[in-house]
C-alpha atoms as a PDB file:
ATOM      1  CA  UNK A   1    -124.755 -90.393 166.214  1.00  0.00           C
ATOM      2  CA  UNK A   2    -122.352 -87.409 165.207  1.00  0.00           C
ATOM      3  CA  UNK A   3    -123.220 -84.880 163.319  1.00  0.00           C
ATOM      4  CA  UNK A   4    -121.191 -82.084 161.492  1.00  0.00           C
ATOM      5  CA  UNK A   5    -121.749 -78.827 160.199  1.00  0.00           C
ATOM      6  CA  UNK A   6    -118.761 -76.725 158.132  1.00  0.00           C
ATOM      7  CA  UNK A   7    -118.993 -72.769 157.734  1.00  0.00           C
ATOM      8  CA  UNK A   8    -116.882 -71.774 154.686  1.00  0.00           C
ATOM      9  CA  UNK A   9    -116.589 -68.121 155.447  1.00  0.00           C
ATOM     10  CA  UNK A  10    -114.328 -64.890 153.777  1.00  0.00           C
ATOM     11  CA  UNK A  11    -111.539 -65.772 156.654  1.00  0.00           C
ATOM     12  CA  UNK A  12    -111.957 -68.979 157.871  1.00  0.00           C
ATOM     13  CA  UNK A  13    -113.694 -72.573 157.412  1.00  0.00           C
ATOM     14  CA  UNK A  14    -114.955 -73.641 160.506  1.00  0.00           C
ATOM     15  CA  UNK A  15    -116.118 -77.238 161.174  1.00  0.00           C
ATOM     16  CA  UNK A  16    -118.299 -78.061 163.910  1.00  0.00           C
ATOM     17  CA  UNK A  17    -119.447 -81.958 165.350  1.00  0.00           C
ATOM     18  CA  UNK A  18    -122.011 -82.299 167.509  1.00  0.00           C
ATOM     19  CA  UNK A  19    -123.956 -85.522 169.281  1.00  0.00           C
ATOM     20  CA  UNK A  20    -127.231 -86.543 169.612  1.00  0.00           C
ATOM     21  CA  UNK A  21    -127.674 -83.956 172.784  1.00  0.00           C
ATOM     22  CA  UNK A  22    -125.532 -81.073 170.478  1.00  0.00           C
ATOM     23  CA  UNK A  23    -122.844 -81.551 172.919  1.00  0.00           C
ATOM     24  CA  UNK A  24    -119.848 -79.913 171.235  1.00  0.00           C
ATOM     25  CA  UNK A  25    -117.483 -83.340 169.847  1.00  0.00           C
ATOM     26  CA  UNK A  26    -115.397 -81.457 167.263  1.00  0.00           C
ATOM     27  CA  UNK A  27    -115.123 -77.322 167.071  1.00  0.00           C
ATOM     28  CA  UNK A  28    -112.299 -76.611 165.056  1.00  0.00           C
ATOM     29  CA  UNK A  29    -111.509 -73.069 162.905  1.00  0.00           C
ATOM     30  CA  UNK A  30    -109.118 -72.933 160.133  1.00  0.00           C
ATOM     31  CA  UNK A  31    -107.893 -69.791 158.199  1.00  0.00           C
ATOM     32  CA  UNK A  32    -108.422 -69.764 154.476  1.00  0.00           C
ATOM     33  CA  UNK A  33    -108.925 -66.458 153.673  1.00  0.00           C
ATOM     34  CA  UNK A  34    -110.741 -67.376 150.200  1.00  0.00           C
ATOM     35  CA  UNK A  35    -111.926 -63.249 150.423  1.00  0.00           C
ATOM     36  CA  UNK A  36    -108.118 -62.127 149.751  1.00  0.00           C
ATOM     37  CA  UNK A  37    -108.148 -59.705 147.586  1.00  0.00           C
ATOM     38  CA  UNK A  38    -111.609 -60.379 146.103  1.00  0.00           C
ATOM     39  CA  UNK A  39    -112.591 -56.887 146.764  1.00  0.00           C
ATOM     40  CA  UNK A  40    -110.738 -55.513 144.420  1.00  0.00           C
ATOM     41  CA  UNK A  41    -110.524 -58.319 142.119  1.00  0.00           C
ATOM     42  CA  UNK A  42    -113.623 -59.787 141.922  1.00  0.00           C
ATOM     43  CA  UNK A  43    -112.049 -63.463 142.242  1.00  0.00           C
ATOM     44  CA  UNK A  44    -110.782 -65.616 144.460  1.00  0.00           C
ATOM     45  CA  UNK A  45    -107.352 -66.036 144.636  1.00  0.00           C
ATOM     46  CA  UNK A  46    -105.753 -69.677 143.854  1.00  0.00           C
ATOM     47  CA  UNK A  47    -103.653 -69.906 146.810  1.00  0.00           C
ATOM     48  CA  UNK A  48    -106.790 -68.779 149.019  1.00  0.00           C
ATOM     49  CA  UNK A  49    -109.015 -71.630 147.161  1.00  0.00           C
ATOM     50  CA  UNK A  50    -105.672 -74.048 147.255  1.00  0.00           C
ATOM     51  CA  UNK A  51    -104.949 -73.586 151.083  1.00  0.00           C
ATOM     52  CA  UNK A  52    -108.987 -73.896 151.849  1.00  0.00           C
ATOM     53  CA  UNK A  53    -109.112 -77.253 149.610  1.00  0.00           C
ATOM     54  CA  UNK A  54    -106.182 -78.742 151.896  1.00  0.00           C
ATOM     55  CA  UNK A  55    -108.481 -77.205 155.095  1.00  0.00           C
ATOM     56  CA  UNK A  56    -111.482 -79.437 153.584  1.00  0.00           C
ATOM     57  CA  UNK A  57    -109.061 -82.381 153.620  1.00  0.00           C
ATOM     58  CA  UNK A  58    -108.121 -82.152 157.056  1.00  0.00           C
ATOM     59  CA  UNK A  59    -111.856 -81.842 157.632  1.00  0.00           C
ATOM     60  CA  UNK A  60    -112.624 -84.534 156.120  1.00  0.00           C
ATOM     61  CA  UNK A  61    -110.176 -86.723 158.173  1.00  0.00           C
ATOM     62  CA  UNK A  62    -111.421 -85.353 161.455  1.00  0.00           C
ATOM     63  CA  UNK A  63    -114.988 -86.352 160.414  1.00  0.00           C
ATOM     64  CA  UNK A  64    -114.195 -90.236 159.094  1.00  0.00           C
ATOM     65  CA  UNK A  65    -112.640 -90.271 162.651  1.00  0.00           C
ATOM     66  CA  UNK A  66    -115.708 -89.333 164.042  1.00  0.00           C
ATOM     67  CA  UNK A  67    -118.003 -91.240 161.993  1.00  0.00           C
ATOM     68  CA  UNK A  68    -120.002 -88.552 159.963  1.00  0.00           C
ATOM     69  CA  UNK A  69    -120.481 -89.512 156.608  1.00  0.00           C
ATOM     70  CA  UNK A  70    -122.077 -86.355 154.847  1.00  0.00           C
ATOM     71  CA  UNK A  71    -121.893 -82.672 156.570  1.00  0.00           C
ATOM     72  CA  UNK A  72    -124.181 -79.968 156.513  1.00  0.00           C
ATOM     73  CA  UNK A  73    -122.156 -77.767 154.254  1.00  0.00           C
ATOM     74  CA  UNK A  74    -123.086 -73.678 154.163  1.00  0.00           C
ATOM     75  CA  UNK A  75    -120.902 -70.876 152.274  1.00  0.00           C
ATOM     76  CA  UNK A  76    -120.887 -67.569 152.885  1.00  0.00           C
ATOM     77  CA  UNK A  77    -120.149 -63.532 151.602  1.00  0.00           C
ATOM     78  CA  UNK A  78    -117.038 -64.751 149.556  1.00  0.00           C
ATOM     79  CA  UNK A  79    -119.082 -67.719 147.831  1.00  0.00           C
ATOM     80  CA  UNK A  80    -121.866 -65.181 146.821  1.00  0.00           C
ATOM     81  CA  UNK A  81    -119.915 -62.680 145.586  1.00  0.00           C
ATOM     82  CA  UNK A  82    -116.929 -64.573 143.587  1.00  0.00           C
ATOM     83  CA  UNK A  83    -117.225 -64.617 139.880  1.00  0.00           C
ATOM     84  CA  UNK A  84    -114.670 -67.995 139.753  1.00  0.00           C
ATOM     85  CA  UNK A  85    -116.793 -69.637 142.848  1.00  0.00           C
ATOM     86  CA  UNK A  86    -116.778 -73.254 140.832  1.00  0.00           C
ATOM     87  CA  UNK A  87    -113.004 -73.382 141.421  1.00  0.00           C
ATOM     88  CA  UNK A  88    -113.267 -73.766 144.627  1.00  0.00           C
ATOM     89  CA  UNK A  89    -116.914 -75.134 145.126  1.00  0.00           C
ATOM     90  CA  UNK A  90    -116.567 -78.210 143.233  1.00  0.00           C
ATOM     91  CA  UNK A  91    -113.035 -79.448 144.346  1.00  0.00           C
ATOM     92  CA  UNK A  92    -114.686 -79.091 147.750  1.00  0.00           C
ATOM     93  CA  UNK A  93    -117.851 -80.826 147.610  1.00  0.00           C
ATOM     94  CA  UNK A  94    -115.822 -83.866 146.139  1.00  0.00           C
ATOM     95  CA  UNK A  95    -113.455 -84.004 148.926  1.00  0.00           C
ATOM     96  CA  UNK A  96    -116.354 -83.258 151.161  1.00  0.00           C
ATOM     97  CA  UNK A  97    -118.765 -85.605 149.682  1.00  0.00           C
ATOM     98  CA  UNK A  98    -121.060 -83.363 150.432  1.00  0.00           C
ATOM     99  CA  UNK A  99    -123.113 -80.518 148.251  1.00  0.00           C
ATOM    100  CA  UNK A 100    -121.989 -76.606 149.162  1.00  0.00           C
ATOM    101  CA  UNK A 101    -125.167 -74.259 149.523  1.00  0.00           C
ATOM    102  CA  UNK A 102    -124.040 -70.930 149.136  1.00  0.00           C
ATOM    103  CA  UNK A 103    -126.644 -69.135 151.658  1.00  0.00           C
ATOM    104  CA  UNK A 104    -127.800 -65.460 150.866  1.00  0.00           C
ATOM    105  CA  UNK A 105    -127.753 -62.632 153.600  1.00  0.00           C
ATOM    106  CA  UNK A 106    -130.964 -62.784 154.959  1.00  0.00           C
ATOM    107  CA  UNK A 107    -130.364 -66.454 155.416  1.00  0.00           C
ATOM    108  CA  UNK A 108    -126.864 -65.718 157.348  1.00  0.00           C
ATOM    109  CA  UNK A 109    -128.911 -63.740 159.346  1.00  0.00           C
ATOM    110  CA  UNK A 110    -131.498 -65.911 160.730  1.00  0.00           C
ATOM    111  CA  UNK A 111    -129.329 -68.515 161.537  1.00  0.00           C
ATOM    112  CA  UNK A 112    -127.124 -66.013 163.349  1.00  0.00           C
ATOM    113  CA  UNK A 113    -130.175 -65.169 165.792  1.00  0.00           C
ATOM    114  CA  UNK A 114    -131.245 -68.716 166.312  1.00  0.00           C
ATOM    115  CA  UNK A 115    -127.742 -69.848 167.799  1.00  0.00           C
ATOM    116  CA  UNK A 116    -128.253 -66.358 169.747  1.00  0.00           C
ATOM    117  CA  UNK A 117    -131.898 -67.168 170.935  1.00  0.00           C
ATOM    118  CA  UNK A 118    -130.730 -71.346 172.073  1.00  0.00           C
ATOM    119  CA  UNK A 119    -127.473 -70.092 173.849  1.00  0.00           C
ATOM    120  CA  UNK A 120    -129.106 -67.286 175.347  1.00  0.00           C
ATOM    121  CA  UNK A 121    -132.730 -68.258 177.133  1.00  0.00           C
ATOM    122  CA  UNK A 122    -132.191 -65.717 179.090  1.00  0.00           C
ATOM    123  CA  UNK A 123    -132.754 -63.291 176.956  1.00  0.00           C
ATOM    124  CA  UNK A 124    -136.786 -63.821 175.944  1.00  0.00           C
ATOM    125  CA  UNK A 125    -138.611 -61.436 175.782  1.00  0.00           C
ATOM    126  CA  UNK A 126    -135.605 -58.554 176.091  1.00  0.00           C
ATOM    127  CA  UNK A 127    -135.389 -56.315 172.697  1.00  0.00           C
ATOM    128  CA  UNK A 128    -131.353 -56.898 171.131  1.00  0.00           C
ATOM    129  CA  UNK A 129    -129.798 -56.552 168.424  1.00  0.00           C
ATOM    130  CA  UNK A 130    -127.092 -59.373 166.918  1.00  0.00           C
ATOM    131  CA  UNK A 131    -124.519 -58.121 165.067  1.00  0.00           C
ATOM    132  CA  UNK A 132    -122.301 -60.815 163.052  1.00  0.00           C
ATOM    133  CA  UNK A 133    -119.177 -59.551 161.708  1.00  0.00           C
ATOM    134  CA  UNK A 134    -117.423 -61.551 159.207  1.00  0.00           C
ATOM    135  CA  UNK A 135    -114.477 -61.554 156.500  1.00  0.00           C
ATOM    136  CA  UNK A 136    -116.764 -60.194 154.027  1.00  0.00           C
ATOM    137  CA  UNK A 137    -120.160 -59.334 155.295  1.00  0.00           C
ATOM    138  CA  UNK A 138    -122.083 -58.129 158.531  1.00  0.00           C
ATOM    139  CA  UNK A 139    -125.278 -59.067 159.802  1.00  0.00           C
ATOM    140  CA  UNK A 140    -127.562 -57.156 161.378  1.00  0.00           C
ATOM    141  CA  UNK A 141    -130.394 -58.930 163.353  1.00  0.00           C
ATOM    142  CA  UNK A 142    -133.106 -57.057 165.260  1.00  0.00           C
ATOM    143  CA  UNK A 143    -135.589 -58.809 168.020  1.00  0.00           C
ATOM    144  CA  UNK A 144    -138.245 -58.107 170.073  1.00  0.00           C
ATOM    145  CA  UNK A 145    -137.309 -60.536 172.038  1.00  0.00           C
ATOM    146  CA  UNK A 146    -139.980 -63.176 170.458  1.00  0.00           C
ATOM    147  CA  UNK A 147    -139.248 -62.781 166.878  1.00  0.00           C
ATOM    148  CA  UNK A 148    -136.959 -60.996 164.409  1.00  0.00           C
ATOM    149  CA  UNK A 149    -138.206 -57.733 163.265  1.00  0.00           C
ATOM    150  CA  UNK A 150    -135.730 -57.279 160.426  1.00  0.00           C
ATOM    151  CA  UNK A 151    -132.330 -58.855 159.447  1.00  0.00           C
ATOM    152  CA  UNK A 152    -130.229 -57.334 156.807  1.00  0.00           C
ATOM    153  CA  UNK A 153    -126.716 -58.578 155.191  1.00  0.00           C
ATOM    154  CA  UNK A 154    -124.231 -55.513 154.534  1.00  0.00           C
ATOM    155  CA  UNK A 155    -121.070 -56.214 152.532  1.00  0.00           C
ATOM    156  CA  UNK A 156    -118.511 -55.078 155.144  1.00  0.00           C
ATOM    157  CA  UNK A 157    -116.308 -57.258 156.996  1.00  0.00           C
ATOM    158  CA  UNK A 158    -112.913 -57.477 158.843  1.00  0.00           C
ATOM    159  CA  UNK A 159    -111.162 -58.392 155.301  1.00  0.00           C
ATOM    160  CA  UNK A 160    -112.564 -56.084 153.074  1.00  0.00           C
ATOM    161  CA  UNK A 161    -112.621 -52.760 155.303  1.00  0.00           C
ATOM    162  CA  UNK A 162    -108.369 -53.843 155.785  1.00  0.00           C
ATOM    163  CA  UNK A 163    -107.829 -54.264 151.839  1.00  0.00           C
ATOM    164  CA  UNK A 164    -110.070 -51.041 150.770  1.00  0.00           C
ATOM    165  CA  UNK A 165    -108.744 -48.849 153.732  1.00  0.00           C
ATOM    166  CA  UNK A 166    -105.846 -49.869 156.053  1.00  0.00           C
ATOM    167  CA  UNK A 167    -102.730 -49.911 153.891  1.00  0.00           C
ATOM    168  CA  UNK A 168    -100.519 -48.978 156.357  1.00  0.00           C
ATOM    169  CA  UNK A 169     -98.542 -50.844 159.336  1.00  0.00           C
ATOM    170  CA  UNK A 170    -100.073 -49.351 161.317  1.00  0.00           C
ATOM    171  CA  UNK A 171    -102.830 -47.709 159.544  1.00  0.00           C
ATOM    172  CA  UNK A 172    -102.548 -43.716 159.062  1.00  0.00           C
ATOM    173  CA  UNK A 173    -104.919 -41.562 160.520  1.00  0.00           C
ATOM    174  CA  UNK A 174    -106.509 -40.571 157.507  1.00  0.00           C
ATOM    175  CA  UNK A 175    -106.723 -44.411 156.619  1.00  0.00           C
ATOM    176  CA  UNK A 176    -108.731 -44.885 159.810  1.00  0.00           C
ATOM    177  CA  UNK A 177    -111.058 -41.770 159.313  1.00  0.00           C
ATOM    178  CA  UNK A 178    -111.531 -43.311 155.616  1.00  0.00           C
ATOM    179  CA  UNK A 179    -112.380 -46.828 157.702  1.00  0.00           C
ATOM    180  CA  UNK A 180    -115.271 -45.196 160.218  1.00  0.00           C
ATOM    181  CA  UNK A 181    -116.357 -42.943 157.071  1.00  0.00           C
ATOM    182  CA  UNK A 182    -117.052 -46.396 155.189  1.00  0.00           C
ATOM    183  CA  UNK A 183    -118.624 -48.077 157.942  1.00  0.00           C
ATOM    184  CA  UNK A 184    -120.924 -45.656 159.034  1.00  0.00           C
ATOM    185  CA  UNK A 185    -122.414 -45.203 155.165  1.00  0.00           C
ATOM    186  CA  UNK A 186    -123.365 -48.786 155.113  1.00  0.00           C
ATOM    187  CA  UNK A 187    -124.731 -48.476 158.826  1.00  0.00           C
ATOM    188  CA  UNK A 188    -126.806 -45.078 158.235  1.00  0.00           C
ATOM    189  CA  UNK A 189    -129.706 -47.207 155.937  1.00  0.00           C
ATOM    190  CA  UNK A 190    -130.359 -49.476 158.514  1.00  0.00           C
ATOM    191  CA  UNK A 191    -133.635 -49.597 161.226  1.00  0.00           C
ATOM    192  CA  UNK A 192    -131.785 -49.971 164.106  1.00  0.00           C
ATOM    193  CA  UNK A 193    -133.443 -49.505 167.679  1.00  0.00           C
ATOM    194  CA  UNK A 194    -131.704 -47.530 170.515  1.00  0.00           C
ATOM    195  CA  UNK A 195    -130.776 -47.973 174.327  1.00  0.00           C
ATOM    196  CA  UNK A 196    -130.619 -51.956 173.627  1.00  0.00           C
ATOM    197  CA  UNK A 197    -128.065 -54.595 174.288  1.00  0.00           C
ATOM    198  CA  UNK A 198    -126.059 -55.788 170.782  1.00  0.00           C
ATOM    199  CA  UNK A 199    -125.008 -59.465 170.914  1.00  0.00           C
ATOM    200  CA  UNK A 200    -121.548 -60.253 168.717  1.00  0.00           C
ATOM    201  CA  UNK A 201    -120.962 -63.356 167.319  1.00  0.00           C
ATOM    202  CA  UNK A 202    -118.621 -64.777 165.194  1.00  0.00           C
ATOM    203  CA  UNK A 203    -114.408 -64.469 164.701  1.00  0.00           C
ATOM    204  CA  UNK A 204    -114.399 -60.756 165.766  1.00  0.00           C
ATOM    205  CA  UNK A 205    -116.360 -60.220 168.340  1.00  0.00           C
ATOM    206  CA  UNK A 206    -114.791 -63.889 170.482  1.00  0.00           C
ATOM    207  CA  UNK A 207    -111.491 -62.313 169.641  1.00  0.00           C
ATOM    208  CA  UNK A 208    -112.554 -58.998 171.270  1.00  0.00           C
ATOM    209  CA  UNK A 209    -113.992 -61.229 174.591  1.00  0.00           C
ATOM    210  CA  UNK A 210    -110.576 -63.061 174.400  1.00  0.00           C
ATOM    211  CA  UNK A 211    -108.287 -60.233 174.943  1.00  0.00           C
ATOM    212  CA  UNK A 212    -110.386 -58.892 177.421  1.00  0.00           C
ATOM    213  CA  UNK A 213    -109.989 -61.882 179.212  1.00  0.00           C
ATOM    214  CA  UNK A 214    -106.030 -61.889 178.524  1.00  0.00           C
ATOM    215  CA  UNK A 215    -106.880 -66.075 177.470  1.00  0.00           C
ATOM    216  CA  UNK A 216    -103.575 -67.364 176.781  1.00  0.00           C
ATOM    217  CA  UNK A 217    -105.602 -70.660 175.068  1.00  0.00           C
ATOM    218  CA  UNK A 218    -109.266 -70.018 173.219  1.00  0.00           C
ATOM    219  CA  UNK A 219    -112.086 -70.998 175.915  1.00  0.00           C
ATOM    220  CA  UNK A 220    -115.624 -70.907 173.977  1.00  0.00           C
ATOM    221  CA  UNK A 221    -117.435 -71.034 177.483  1.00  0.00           C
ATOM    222  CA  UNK A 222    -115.481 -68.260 179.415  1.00  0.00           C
ATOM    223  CA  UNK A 223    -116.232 -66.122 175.958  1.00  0.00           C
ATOM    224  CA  UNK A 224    -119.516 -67.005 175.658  1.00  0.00           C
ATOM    225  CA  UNK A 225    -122.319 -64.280 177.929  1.00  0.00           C
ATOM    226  CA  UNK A 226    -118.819 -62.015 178.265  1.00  0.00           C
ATOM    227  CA  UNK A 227    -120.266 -58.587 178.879  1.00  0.00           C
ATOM    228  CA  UNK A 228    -118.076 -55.838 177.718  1.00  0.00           C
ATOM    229  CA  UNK A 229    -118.726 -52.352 177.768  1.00  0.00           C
ATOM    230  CA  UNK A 230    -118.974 -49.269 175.040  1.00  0.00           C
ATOM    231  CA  UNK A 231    -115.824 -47.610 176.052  1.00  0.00           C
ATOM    232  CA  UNK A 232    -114.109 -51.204 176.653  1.00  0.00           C
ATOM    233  CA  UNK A 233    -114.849 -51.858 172.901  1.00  0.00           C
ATOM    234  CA  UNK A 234    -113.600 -47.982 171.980  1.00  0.00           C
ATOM    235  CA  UNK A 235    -110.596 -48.749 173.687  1.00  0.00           C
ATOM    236  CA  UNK A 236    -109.837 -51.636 171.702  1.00  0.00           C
ATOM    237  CA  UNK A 237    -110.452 -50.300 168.401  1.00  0.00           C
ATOM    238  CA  UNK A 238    -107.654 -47.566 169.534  1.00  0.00           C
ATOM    239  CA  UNK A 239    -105.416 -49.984 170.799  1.00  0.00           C
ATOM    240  CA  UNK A 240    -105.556 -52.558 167.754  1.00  0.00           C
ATOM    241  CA  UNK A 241    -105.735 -49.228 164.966  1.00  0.00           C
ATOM    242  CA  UNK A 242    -102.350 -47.670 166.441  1.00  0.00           C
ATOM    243  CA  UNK A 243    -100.030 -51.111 166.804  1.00  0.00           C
ATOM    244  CA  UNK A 244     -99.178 -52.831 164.196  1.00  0.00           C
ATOM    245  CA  UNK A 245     -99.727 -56.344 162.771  1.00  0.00           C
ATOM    246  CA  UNK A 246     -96.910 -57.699 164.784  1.00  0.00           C
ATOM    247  CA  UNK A 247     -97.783 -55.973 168.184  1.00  0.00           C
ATOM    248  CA  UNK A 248    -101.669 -57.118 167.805  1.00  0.00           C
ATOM    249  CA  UNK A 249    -100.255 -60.904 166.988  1.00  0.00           C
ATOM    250  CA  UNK A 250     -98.322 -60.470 170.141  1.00  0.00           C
ATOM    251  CA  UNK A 251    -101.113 -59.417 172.320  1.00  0.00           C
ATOM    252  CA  UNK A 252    -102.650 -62.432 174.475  1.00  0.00           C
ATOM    253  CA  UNK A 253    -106.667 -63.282 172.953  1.00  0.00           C
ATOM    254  CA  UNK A 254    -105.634 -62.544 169.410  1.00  0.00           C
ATOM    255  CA  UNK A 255    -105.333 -65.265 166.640  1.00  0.00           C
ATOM    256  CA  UNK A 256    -102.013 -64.804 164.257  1.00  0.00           C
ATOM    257  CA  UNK A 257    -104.053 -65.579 161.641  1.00  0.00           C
ATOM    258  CA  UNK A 258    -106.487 -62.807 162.514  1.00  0.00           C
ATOM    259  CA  UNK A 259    -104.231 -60.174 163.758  1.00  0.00           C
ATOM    260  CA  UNK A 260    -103.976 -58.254 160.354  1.00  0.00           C
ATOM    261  CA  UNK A 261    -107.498 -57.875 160.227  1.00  0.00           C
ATOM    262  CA  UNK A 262    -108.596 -57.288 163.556  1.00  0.00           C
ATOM    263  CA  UNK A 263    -108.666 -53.732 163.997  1.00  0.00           C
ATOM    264  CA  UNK A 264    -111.088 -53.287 160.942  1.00  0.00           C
ATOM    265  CA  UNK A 265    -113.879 -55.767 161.881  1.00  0.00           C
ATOM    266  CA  UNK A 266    -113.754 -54.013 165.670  1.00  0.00           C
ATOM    267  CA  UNK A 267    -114.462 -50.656 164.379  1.00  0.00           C
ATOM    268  CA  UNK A 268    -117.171 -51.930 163.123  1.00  0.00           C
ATOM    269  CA  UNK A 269    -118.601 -53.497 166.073  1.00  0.00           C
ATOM    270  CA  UNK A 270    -117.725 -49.984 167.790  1.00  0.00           C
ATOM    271  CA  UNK A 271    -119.446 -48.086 165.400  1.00  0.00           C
ATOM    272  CA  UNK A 272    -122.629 -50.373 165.582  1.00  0.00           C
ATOM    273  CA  UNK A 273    -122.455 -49.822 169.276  1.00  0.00           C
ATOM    274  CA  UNK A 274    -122.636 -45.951 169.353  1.00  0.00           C
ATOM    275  CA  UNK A 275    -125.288 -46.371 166.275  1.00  0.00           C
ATOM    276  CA  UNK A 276    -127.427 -48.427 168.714  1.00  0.00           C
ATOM    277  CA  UNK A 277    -126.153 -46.632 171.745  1.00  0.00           C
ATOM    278  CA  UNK A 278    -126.140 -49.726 173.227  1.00  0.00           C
ATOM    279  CA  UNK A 279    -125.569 -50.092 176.946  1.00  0.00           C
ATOM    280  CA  UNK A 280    -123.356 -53.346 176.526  1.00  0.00           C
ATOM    281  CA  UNK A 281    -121.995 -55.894 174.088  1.00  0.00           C
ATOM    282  CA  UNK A 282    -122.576 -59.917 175.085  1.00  0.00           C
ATOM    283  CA  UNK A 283    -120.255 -61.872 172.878  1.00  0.00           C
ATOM    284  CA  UNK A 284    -121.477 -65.166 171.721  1.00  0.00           C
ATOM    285  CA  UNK A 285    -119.307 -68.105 170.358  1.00  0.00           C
ATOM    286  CA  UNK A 286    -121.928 -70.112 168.529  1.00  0.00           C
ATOM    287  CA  UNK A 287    -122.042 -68.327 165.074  1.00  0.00           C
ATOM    288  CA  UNK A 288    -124.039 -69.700 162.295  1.00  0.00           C
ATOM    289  CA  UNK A 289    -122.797 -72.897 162.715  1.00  0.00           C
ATOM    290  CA  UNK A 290    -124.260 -73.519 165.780  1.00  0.00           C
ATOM    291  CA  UNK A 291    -127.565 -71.913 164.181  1.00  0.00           C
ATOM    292  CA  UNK A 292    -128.023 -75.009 161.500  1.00  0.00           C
ATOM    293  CA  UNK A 293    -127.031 -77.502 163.952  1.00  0.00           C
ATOM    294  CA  UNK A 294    -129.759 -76.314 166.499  1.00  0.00           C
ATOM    295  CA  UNK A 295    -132.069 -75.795 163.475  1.00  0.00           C
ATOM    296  CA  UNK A 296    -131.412 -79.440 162.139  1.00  0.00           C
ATOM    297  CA  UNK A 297    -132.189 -80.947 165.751  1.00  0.00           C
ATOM    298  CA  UNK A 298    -135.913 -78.962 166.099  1.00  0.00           C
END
């Protein structure tokens, strides 16, 4: 029997179907952007919450096609943090027939590692650190390598850091200083180990594996265990901060619907890196989605 799980995130809504065996059926992302603006506004715009209501109804479609009745249904940093969530929440969970639950940080977090821990075996018993960048919020999960030691939600992401900092096509230099300045205030708090690997899920971090890999169409299993180094990261942060939207949109890996945001969310994996001094990044394709679904089959 199929079962679904949908990821209503700052950026994008992201619906995953599984089978009995979690063999991927359905993996589909969709670009909402429900965080526009809701930095500075403290709301959700209505044509964010109007385009993400016609995403649900596609959703919907694709799962009466695939038999799945009621999804597993979790919401994210733009959820939490909305003063007008209801406007979008309850439109949804009727088209959805399902009910929303807005997750907290922590919460983001540990489902984060578990889709880490079940797609990487491998890596039991080896010290990491995940690092989930989203629209809105970051996660930052540390392991031993048997349990989490400590996971913590910041509230920077790939959408805010572009609406508080980058105003400019491309972004000016002291934009960009502004950027790192911002990113490494929210990062200095934080228990972070050094000299160990940092994992990167989620939009960012698959987008960072796909240019790498110059992937003309969006492979999940070439992206997933990609092993990219320090100054390979650096030198994308450089390369997406100096071109502009239109030259990033261009380049072969990157989404168009992500391409104005890009360059924020990796200088924030770059930063994390030299925080960590981590020897390499692994990028991971089974976010938090893939967490619940592995969750709801143990």
């Amino acid at each position: 029997m199929n079962r679904a799980v949908i990821d209503i995130g700052t950026n994008t809504l992201l619906l995953l179907i599984v089978d009995d065996q979690l063999h991927r059926v359905v993996d589909l992302c969709r670009f909402g952007r429900l965080g526009k603006g809701l930095d500075a506004s403290g709301d959700l715009a209505e044509d964010s919450v109007a385009k993400s209501l016609e995403i649900c109804r596609e959703y919907r479609r694709v799962m009466d096609e695939h038999g799945v009745k009621t999804p597993a249904v979790i919401a994210t940093q733009a959820l939490r943090e909305a003063k007008n969530a209801r406007d979008f929440v309850a439109p949804a969970e009727t088209i959805l027939g399902a009910t929303i639950e807005i997750i907290a940080g922590p919460r983001e977090a540990e489902l984060a590692f578990t889709s880490v821990a079940q797609a990487f075996p491998d890596l039991a018993g080896t010290p990491y650190v995940v690092v989930d960048v989203g629209g809105g919020s970051t996660e930052f999960i540390v392991t031993d390598g048997a349990k989490v030691v400590s996971a913590v939600s910041v509230p920077i992401g790939a959408v805010r850091l572009t609406e508080r900092h980058l105003k400019h096509d491309p972004p000016a230099h002291r934009e960009i200083l502004e950027l790192e300045a911002d990113i490494d205030r929210h990062l200095a708090p934080l228990a972070l180990p050094v000299g160990v690997p940092l994992i990167g899920t989620a939009g960012t971090a698959t987008t960072m594996a796909a240019v790498a890999l110059r992937l003309a169409t969006y492979d999940p299993d070439k992206v997933t265990g990609l092993r990219l180094e320090p100054e390979r990261i650096a030198e994308l942060r450089d390369t997406m901060l100096a071109a502009t939207t239109a030259e990033r949109r261009a380049m072969p890996g990157v989404e168009p619907q992500r391409a104005d945001v890009i360059a924020a969310g990796i200088a924030i994996y770059a930063r994390a890196l030299d925080r960590v001094h981590a020897p390499v990044m692994i990028t991971c394709d089974r976010g938090i989605r893939w967490g619940l679904a592995y969750e709801r089959r143990m």
